[in-house]
C-alpha atoms as a PDB file:
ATOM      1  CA  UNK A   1     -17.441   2.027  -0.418  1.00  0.00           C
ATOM      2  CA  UNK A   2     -19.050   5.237  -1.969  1.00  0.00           C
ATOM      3  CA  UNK A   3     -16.069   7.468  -1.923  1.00  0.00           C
ATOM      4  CA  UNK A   4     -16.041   8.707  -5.102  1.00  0.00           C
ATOM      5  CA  UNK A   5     -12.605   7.820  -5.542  1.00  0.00           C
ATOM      6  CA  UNK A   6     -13.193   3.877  -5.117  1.00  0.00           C
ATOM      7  CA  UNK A   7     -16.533   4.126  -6.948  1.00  0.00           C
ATOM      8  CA  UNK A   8     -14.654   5.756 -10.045  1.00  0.00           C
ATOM      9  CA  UNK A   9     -11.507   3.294  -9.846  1.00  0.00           C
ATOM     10  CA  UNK A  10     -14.021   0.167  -9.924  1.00  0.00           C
ATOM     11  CA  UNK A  11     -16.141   1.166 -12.596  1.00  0.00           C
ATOM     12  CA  UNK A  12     -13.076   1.584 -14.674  1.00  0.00           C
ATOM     13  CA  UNK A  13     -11.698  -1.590 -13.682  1.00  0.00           C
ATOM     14  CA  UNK A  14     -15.198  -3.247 -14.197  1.00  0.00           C
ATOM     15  CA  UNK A  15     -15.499  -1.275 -17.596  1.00  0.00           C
ATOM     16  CA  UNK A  16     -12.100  -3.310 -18.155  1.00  0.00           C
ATOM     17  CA  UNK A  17     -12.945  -6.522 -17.936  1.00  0.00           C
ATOM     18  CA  UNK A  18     -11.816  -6.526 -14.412  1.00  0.00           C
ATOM     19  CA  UNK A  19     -14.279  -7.628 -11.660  1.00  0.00           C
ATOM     20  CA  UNK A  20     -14.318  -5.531  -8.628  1.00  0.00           C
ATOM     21  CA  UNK A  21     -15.729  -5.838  -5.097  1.00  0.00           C
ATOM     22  CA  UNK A  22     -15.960  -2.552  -2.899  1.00  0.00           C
ATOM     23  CA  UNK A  23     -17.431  -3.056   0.857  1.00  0.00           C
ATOM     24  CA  UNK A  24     -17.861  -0.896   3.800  1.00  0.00           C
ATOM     25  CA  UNK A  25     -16.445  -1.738   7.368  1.00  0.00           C
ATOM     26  CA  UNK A  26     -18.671  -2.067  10.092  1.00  0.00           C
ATOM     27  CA  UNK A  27     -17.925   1.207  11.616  1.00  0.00           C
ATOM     28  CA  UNK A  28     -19.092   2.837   8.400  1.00  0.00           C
ATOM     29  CA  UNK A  29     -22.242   0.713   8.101  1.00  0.00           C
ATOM     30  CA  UNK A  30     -23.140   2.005  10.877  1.00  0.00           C
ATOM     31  CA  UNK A  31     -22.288   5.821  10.327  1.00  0.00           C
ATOM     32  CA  UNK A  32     -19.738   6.155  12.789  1.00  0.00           C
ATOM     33  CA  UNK A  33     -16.745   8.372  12.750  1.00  0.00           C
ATOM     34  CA  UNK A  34     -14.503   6.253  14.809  1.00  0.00           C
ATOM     35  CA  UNK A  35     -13.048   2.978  13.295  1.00  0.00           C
ATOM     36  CA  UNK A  36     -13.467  -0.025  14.421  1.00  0.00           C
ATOM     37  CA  UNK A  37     -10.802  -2.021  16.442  1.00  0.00           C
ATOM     38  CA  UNK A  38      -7.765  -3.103  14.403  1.00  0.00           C
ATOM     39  CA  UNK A  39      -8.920  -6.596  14.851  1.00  0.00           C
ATOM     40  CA  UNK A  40     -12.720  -6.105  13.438  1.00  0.00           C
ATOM     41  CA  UNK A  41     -11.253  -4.240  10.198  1.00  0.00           C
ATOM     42  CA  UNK A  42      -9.210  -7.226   9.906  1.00  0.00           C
ATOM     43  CA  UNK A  43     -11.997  -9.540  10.334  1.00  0.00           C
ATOM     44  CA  UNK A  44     -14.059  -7.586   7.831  1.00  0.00           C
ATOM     45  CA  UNK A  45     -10.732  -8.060   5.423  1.00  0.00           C
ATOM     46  CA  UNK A  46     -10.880 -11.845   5.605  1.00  0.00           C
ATOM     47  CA  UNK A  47     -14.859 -12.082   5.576  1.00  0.00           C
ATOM     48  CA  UNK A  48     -14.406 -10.246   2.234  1.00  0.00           C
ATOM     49  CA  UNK A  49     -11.829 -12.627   0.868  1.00  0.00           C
ATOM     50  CA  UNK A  50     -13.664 -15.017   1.642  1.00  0.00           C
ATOM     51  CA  UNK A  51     -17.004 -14.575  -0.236  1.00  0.00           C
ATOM     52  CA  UNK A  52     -14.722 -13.944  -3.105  1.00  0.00           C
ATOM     53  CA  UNK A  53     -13.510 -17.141  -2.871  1.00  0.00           C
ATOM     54  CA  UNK A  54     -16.726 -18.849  -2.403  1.00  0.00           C
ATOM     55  CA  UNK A  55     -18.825 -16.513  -5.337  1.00  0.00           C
ATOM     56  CA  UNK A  56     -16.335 -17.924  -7.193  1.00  0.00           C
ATOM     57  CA  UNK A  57     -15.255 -21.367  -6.467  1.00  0.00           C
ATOM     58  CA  UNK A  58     -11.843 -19.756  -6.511  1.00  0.00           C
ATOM     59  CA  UNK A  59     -11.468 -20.224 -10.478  1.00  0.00           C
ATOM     60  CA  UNK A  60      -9.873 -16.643 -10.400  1.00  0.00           C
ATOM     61  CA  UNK A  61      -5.913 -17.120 -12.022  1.00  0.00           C
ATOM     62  CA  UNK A  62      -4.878 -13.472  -9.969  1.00  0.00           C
ATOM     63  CA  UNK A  63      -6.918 -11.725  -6.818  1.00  0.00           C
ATOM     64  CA  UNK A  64      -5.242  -7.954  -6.458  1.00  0.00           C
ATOM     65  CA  UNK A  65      -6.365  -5.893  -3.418  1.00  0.00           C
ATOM     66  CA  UNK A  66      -6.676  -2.186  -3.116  1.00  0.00           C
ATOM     67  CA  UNK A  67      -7.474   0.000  -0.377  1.00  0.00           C
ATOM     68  CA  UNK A  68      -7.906   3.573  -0.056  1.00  0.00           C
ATOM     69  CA  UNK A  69      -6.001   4.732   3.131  1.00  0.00           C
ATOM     70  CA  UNK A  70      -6.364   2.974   6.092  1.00  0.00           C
ATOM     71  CA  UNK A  71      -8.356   0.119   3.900  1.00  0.00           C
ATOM     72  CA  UNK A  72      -4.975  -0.108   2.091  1.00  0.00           C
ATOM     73  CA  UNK A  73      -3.076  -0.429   5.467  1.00  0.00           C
ATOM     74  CA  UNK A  74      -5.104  -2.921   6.822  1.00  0.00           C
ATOM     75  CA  UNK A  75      -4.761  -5.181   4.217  1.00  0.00           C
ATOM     76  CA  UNK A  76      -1.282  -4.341   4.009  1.00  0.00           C
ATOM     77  CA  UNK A  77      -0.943  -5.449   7.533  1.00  0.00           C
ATOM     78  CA  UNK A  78      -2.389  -8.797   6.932  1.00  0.00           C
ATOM     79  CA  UNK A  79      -0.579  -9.262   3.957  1.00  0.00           C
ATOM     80  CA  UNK A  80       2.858  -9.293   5.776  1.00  0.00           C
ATOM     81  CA  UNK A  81       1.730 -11.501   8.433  1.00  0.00           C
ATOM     82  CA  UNK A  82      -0.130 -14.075   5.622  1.00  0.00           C
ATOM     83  CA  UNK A  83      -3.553 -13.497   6.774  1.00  0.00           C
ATOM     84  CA  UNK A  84      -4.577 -12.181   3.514  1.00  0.00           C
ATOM     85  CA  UNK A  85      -3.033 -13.423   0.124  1.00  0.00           C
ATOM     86  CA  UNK A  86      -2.872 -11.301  -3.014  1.00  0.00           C
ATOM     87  CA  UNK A  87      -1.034 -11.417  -5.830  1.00  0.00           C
ATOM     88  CA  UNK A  88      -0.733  -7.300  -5.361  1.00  0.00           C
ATOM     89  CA  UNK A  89      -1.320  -4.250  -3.088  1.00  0.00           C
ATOM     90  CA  UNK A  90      -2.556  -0.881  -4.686  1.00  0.00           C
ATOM     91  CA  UNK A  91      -2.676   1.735  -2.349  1.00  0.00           C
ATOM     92  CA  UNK A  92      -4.876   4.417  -3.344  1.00  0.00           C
ATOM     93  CA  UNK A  93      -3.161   6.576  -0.535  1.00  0.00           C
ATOM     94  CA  UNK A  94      -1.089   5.448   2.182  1.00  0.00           C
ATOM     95  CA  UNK A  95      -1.371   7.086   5.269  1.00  0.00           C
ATOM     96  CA  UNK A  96       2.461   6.657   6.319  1.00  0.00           C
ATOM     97  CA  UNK A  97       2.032   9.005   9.491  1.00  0.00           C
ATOM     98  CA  UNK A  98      -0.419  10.516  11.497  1.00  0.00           C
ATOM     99  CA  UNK A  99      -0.902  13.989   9.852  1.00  0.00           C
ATOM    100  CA  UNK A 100       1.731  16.369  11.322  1.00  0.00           C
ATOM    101  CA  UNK A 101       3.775  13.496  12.809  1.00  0.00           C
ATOM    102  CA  UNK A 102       6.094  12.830  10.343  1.00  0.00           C
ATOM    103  CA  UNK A 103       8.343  11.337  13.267  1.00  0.00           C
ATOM    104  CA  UNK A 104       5.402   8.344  13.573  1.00  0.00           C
ATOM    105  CA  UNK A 105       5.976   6.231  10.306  1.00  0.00           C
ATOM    106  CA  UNK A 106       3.782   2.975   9.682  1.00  0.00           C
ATOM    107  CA  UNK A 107       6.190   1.710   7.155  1.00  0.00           C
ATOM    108  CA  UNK A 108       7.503  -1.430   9.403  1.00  0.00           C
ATOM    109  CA  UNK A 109       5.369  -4.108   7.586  1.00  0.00           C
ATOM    110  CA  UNK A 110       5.834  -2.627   4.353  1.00  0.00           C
ATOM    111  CA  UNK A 111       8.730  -4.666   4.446  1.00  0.00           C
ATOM    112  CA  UNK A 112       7.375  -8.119   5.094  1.00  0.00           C
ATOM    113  CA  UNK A 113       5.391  -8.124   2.155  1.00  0.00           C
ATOM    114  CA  UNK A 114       6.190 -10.245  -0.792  1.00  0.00           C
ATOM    115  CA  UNK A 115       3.606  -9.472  -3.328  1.00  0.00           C
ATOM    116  CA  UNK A 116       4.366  -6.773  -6.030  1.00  0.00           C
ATOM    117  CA  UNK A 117       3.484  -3.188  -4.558  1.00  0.00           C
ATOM    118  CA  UNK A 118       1.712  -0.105  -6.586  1.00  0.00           C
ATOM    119  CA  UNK A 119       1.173   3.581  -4.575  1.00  0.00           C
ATOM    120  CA  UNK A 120      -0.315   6.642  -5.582  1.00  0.00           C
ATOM    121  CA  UNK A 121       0.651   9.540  -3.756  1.00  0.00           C
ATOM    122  CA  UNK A 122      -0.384  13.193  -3.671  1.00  0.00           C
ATOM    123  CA  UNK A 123       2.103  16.116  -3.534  1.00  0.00           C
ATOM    124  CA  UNK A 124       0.311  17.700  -1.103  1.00  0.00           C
ATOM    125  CA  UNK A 125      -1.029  14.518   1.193  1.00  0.00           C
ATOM    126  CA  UNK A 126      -1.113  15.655   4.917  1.00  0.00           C
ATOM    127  CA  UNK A 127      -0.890  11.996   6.301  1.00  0.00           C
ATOM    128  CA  UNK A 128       2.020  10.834   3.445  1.00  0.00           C
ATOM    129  CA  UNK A 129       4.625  12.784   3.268  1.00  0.00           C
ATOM    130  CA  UNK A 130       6.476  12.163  -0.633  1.00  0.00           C
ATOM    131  CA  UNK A 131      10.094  12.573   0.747  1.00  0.00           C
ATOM    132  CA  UNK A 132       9.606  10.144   3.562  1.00  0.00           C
ATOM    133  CA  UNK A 133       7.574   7.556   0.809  1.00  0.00           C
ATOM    134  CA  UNK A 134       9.933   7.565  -1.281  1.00  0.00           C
ATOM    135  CA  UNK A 135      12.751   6.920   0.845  1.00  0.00           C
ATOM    136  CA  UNK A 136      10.927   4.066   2.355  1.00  0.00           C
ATOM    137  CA  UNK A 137       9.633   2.565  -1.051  1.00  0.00           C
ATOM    138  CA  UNK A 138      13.880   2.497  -1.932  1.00  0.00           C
ATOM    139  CA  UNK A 139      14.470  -0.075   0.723  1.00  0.00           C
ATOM    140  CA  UNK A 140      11.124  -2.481  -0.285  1.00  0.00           C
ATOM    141  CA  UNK A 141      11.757  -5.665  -2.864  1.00  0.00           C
ATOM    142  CA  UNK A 142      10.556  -6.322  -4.567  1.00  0.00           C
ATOM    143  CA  UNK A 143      10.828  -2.267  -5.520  1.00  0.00           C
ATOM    144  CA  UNK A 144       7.020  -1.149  -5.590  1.00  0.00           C
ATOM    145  CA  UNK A 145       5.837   1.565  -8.038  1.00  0.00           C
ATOM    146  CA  UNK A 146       4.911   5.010  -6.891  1.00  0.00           C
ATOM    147  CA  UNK A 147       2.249   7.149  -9.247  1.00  0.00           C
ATOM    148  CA  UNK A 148       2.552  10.238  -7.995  1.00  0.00           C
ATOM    149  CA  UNK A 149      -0.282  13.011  -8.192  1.00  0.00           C
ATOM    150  CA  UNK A 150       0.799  16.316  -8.764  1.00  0.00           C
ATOM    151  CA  UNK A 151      -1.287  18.797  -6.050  1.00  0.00           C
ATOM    152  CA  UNK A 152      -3.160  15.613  -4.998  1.00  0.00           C
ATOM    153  CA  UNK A 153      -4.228  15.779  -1.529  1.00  0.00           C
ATOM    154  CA  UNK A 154      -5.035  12.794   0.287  1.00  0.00           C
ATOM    155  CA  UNK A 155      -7.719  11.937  -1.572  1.00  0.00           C
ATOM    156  CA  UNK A 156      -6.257  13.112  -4.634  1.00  0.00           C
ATOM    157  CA  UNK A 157      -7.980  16.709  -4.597  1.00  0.00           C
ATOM    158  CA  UNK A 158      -6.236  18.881  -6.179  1.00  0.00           C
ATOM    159  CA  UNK A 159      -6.662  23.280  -6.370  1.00  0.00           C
ATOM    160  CA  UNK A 160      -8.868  24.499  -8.858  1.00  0.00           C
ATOM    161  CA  UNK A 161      -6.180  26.085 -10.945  1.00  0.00           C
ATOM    162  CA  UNK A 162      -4.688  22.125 -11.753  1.00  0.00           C
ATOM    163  CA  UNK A 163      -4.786  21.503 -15.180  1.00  0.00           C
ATOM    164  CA  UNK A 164      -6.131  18.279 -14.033  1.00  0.00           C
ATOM    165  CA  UNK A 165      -9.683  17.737 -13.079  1.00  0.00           C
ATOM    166  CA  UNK A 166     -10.496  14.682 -10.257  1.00  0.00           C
ATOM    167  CA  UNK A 167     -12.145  12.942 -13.218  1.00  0.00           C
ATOM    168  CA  UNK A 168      -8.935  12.935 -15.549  1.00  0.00           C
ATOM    169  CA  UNK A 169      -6.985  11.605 -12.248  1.00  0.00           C
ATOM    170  CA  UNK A 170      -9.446   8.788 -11.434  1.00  0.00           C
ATOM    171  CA  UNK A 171      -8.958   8.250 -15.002  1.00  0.00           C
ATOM    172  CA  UNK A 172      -5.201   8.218 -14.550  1.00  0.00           C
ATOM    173  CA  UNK A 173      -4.948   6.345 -11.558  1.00  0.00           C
ATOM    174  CA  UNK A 174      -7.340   3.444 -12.994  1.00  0.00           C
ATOM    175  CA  UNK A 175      -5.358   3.264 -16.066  1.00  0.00           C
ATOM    176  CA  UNK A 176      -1.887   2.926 -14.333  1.00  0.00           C
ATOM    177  CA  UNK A 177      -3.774   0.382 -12.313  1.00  0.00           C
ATOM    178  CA  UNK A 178      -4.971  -1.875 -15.262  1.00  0.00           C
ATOM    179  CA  UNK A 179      -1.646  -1.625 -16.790  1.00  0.00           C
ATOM    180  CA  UNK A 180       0.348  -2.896 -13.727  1.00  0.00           C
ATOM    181  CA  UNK A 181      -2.136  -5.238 -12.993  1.00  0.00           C
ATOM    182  CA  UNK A 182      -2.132  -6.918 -16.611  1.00  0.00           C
ATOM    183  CA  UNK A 183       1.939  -6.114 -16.510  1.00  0.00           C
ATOM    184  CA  UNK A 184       1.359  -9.186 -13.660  1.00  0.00           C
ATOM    185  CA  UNK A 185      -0.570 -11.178 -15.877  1.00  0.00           C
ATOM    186  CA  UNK A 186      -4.106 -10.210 -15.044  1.00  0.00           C
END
């Protein structure tokens, strides 16, 4: 929940009018490198939902969820198979295939999901190849939108000699954000 990525995109949201919550899995609590089970991140998902709900006595008109790689595909996951309900996905990069395995797409879901879609991809994302993105996000309804990143790695890095500095894309990427999210009637 510290990546500076997801600390910048809340505080924009938050500076918004937007409320935000950003949480850690257990695995990351607890410092380790290795995930935790599909089924725990899942879990964590739900908990999260949850205390949303309950914080506030569900008088929220629109939830949206975002995740930042495989945070985003987890909840994408439970999305399709209506264990978590949003009324929109962000996906503050999707990691459609293991890095160099282009052959090894996690894009089967995808289409189960019913709730408006909005991706940011970088040009030069190891574990999302743009070509293969795009192709998928053609065959998804309702069609999602794709931001894409120009030089953005995975975690939207991009080389020094960018005209864009990380800040202006958080800055970017949290604007595009607010505007799809009040273009669904925030």
């Amino acid at each position: 929940m510290d990546h500076p990525l997801l600390v910048a995109f809340c505080e924009r949201l938050t500076l918004a009018g937007i409320a935000t919550v950003r949480f850690n899995f257990p695995y990351m609590e607890k410092r380790r490198k290795m995930p935790d089970r599909p089924d725990i991140l899942m879990k964590t998902w739900s908990r999260v939902r949850d205390y949303v709900e309950n914080e506030t006595g569900g008088s929220l008109k629109k939830i949206f969820t975002a995740g930042k790689s495989m945070g985003g595909r987890i909840a994408s996951l439970m999305l399709a198979d209506g264990r978590l309900l949003s009324d929109g996905m962000i996906f503050l990069g999707y990691p459609l295939h293991p890095a160099g395995k282009k052959d090894q797409l996690r894009d089967e879901h995808l289409f189960r999901i019913s709730a408006p879609m909005l991706f940011f991809a970088g040009t030069r994302d190891s574990l999302c190849d743009l070509d293969l993105l795009q192709s998928v996000l053609k065959r998804i309804r309702p069609e999602p939108r794709l931001v894409i990143i120009d030089g953005g790695d995975h975690s939207f890095h991009v080389p020094a000699s960018s005209p864009e500095t990380l800040s202006d894309i958080y800055d970017r990427i949290a604007t595009e954000s607010i505007k799809w999210m009040k273009g669904k009637k925030v």
